[in-house]
Each structure stands twice: as C-alpha cells, then as structure tokens.
C-alpha atoms as a PDB file:
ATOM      1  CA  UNK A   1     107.364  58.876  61.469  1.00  0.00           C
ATOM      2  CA  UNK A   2     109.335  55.542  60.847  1.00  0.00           C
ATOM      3  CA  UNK A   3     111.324  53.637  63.969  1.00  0.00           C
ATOM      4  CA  UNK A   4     114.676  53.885  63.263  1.00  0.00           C
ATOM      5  CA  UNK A   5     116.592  51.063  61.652  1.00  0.00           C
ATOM      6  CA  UNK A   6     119.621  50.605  64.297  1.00  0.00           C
ATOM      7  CA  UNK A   7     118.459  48.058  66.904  1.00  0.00           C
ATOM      8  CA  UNK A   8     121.028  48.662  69.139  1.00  0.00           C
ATOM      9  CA  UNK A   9     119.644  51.103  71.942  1.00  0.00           C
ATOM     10  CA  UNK A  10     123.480  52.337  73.519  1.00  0.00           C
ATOM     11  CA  UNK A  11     123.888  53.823  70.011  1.00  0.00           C
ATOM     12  CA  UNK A  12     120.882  55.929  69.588  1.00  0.00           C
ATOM     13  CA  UNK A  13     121.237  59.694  69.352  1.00  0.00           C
ATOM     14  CA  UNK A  14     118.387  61.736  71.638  1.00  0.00           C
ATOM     15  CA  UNK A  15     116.422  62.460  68.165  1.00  0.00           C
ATOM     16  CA  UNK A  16     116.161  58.690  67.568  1.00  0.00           C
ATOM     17  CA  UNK A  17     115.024  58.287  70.576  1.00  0.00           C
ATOM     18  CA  UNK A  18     112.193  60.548  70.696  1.00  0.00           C
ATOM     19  CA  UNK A  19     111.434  59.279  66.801  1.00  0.00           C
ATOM     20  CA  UNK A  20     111.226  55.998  68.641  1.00  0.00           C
ATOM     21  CA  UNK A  21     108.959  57.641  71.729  1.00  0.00           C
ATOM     22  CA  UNK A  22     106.539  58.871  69.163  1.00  0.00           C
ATOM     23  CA  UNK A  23     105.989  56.309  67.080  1.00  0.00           C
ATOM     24  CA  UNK A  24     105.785  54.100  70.862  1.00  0.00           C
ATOM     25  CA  UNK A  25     102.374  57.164  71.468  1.00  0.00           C
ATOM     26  CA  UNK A  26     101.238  56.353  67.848  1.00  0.00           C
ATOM     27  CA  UNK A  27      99.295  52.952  69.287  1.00  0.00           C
ATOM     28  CA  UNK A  28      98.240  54.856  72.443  1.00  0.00           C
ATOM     29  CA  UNK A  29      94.425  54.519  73.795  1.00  0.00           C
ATOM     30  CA  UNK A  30      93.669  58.314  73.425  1.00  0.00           C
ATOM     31  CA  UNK A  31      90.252  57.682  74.542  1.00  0.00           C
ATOM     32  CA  UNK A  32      91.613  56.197  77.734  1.00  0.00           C
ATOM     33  CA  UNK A  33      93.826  58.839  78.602  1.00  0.00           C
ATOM     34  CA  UNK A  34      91.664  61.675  77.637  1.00  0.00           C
ATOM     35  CA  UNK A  35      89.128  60.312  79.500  1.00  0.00           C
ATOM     36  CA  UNK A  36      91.056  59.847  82.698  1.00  0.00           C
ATOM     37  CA  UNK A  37      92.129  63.953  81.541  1.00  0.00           C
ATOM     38  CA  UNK A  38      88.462  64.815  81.917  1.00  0.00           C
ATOM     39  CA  UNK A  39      87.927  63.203  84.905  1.00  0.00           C
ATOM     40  CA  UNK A  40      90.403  64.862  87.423  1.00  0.00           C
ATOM     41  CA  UNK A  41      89.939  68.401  85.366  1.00  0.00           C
ATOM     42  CA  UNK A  42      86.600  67.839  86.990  1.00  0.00           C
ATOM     43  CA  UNK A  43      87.334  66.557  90.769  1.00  0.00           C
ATOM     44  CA  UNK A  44      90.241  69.441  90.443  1.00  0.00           C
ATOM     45  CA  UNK A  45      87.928  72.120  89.484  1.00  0.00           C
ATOM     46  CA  UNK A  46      85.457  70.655  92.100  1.00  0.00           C
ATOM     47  CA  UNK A  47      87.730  71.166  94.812  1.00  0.00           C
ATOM     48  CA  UNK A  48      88.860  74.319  94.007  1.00  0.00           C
ATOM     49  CA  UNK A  49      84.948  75.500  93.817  1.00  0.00           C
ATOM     50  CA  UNK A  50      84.591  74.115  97.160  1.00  0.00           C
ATOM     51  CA  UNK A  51      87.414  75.933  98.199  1.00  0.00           C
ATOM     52  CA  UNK A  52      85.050  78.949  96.837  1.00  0.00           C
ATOM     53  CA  UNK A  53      87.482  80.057  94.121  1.00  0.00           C
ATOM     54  CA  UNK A  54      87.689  79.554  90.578  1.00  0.00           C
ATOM     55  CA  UNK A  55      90.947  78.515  88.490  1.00  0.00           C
ATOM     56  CA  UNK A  56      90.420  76.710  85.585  1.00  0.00           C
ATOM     57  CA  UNK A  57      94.211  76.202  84.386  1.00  0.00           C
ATOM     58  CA  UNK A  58      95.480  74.418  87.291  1.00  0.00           C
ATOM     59  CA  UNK A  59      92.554  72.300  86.588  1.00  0.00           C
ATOM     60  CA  UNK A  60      93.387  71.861  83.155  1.00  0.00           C
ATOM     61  CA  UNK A  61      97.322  71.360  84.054  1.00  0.00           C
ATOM     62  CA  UNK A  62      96.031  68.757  86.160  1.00  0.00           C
ATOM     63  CA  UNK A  63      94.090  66.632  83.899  1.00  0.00           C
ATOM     64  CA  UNK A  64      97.126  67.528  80.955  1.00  0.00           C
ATOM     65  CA  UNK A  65      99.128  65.537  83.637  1.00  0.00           C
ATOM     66  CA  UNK A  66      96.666  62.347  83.805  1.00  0.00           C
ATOM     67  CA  UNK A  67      95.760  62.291  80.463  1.00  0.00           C
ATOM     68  CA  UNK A  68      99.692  62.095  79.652  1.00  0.00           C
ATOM     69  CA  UNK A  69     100.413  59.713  82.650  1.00  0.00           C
ATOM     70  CA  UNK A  70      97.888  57.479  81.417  1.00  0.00           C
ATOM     71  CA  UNK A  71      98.992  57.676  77.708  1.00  0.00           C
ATOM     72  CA  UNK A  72     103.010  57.042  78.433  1.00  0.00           C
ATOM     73  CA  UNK A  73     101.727  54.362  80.998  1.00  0.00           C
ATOM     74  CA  UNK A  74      99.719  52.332  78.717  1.00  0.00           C
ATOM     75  CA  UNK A  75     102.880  51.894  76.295  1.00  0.00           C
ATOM     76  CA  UNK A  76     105.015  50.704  78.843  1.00  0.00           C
ATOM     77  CA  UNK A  77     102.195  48.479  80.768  1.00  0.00           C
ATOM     78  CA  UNK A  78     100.608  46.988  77.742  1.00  0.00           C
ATOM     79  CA  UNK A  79     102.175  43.661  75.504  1.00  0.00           C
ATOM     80  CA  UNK A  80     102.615  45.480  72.159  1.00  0.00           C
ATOM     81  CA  UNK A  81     104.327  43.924  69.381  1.00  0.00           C
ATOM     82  CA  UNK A  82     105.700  47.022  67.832  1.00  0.00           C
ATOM     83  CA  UNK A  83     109.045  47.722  68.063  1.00  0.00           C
ATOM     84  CA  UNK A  84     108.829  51.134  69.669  1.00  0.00           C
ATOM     85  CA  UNK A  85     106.828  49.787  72.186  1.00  0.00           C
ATOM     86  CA  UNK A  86     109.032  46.627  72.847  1.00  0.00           C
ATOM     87  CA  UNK A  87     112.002  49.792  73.088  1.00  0.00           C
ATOM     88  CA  UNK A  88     109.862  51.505  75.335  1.00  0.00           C
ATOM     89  CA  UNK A  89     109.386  48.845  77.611  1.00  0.00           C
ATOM     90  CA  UNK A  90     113.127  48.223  78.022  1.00  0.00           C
ATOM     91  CA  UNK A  91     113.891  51.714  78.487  1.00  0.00           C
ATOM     92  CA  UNK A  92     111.049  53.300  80.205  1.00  0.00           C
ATOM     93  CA  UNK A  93     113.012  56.509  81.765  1.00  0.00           C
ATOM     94  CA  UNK A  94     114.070  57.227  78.105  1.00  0.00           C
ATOM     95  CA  UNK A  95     110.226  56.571  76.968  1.00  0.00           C
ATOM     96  CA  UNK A  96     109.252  58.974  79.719  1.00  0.00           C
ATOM     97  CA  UNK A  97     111.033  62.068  78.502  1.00  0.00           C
ATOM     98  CA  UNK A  98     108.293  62.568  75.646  1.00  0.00           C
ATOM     99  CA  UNK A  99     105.188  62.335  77.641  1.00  0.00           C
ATOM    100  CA  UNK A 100     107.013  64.597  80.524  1.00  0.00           C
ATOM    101  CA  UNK A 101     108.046  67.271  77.222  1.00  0.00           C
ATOM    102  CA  UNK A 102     104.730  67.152  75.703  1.00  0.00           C
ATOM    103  CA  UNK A 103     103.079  67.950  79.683  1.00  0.00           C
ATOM    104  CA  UNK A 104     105.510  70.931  80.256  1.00  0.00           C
ATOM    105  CA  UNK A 105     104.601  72.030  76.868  1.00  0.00           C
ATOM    106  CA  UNK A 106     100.870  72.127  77.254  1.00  0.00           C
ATOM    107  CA  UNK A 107     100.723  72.762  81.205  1.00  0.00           C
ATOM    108  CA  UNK A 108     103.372  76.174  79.733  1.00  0.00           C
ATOM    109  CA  UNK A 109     100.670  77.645  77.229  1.00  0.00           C
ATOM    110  CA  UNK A 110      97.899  76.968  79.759  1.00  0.00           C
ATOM    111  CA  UNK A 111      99.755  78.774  82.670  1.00  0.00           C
ATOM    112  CA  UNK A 112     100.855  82.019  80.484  1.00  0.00           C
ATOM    113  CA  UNK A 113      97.270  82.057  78.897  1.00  0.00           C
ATOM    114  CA  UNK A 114      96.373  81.760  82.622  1.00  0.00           C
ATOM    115  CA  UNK A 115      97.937  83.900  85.549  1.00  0.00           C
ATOM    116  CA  UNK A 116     101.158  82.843  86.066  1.00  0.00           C
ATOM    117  CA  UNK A 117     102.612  84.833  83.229  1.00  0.00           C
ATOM    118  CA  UNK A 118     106.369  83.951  81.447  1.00  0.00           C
ATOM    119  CA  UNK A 119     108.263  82.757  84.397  1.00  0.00           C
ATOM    120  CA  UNK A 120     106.025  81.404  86.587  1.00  0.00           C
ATOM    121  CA  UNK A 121     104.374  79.523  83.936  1.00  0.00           C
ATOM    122  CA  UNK A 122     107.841  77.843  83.167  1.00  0.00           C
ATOM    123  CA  UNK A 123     108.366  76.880  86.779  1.00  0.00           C
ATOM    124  CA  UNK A 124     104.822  75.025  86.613  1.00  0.00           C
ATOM    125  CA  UNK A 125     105.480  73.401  83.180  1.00  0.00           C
ATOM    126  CA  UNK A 126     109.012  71.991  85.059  1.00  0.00           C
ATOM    127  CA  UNK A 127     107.137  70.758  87.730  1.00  0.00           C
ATOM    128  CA  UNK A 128     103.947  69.419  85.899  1.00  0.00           C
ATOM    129  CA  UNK A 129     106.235  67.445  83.162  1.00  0.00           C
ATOM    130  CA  UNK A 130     108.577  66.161  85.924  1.00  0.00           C
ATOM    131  CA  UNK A 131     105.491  64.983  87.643  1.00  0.00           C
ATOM    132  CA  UNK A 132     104.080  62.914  84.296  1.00  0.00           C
ATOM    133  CA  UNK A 133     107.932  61.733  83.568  1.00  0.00           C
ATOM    134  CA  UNK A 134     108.660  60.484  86.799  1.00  0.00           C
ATOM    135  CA  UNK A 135     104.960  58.731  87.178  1.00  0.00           C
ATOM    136  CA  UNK A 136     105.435  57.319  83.663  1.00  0.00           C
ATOM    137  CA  UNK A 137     109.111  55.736  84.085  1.00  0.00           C
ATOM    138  CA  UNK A 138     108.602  54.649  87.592  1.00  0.00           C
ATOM    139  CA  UNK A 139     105.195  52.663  85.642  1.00  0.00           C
ATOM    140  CA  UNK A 140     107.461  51.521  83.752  1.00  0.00           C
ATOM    141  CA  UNK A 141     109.979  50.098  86.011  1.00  0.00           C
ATOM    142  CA  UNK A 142     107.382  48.239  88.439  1.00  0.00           C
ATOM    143  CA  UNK A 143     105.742  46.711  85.656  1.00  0.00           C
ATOM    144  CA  UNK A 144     108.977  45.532  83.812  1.00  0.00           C
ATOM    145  CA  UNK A 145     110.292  44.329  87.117  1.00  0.00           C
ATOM    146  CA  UNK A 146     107.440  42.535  88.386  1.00  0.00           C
ATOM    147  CA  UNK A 147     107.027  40.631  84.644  1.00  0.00           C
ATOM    148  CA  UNK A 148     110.819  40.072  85.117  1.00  0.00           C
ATOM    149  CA  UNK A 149     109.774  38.411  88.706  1.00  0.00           C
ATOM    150  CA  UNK A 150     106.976  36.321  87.085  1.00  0.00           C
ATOM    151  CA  UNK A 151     109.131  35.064  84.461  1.00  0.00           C
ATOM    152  CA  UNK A 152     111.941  33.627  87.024  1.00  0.00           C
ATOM    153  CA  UNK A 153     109.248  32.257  89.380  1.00  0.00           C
ATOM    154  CA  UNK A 154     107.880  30.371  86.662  1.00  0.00           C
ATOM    155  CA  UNK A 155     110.246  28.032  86.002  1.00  0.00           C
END
C-alpha cells in the first residue's frame, strides 16, 4: 500500500489513516517483536503450569499482546525517515488503533478456537487490543514528549 498524498493530518479520513498505520508496520522489526511474543507466551504458560493448569490461549493472547506492543512501539520510538512513520510519531493515539485492531483480531480467533466461545471471546479481544492500544499510544506520547523536552533544553 502507498501513503497517501494529502499531508495535512486534520483532513484524513479513518481509511487514510490506517493506509498510513500500515505502511508505518511495513518497516517494523518483526523479529523483535515476535521474539518478545515468544518470550512471555513462555513465562505465561510457565505460570499457569505452576499454577498446575494448562491454558495455552491466554498464553498465546498474551504474547499476541507483546509481540504487537513491541511492533507499534518501535514505530513510534524509533527515528524513521518515512513518512508514515514521521505521521505516526505525531499522532501516536491514531497510530495505535492498528496494532490495538490487529490484537483484538488475533487474541478473538484464539479465544473462540479456545474456551471462551463467541461472546466471551469478544470481551477478551476488547480488552487484549485496548491493552496493546493504550501501551502503544501512551509509548508514543512519553517518547514524543521527552524528545520535545530535549529539544527545548538544548538550546
């Protein structure tokens, strides 16, 4: 997908915006984030052995939420020069919606498949992709206010 021509972010329809949000994920460290997925699938599933039961979809909801934390948060953290990025950096509760739709999507297909059937799978895709969108904007907003603070203490 190509970023949209119109620069001017107040004029941007929702669709732009998320054309603009994906292209942002294109430059994304997958490795990174899938890594950091794999890692607290693993704690998550070690606690809930401990705990002396077995549930592998929460773990897996769990470490869909890291994996996309970590993804949204590396576009808004790192200096890209692309466009998308440089949009998601100004606007990083906008940015967030897409890594928050993309959890609730994946934590939704894991919970039916799982046992929380129709509804109760929706309720945990709500709360698992307001979890990633509210960790990935308030990234976001620290980092671009802190670079803000650099930049006026520097001169």
């Amino acid at each position: 997908m190509t970023t949209p021509l119109r620069n001017d972010a107040q004029g941007m329809s929702r669709r732009e915006e998320m054309t603009v949000s994906t292209a942002a994920m294109t430059d994304v460290p997958w490795a990174v984030a899938g890594a950091a997925g794999v890692v607290v699938t693993g704690a998550d599933l070690a606690f809930h052995l401990l705990g002396g039961h077995l549930v592998l979809t929460s773990s897996l909801a769990a470490g869909t939420v890291a994996a996309f934390t970590v993804a949204g948060g590396s576009v808004v953290i790192r200096r890209n020069a692309s466009r998308a990025a440089r949009w998601a950096r100004s606007h990083p509760w906008r940015f967030a919606v897409l890594p928050g739709v993309a959890t609730a999507a994946v934590v939704f297909v894991l919970a039916v498949i799982g046992p929380s059937g129709l509804f109760g799978g929706l309720f945990t895709a709500l709360w698992h992709g307001a979890i990633t969108f509210g960790l990935t904007g308030a990234a976001g907003t620290i980092t671009r206010s802190s670079r803000s603070e650099k930049r006026s203490t520097s001169y």
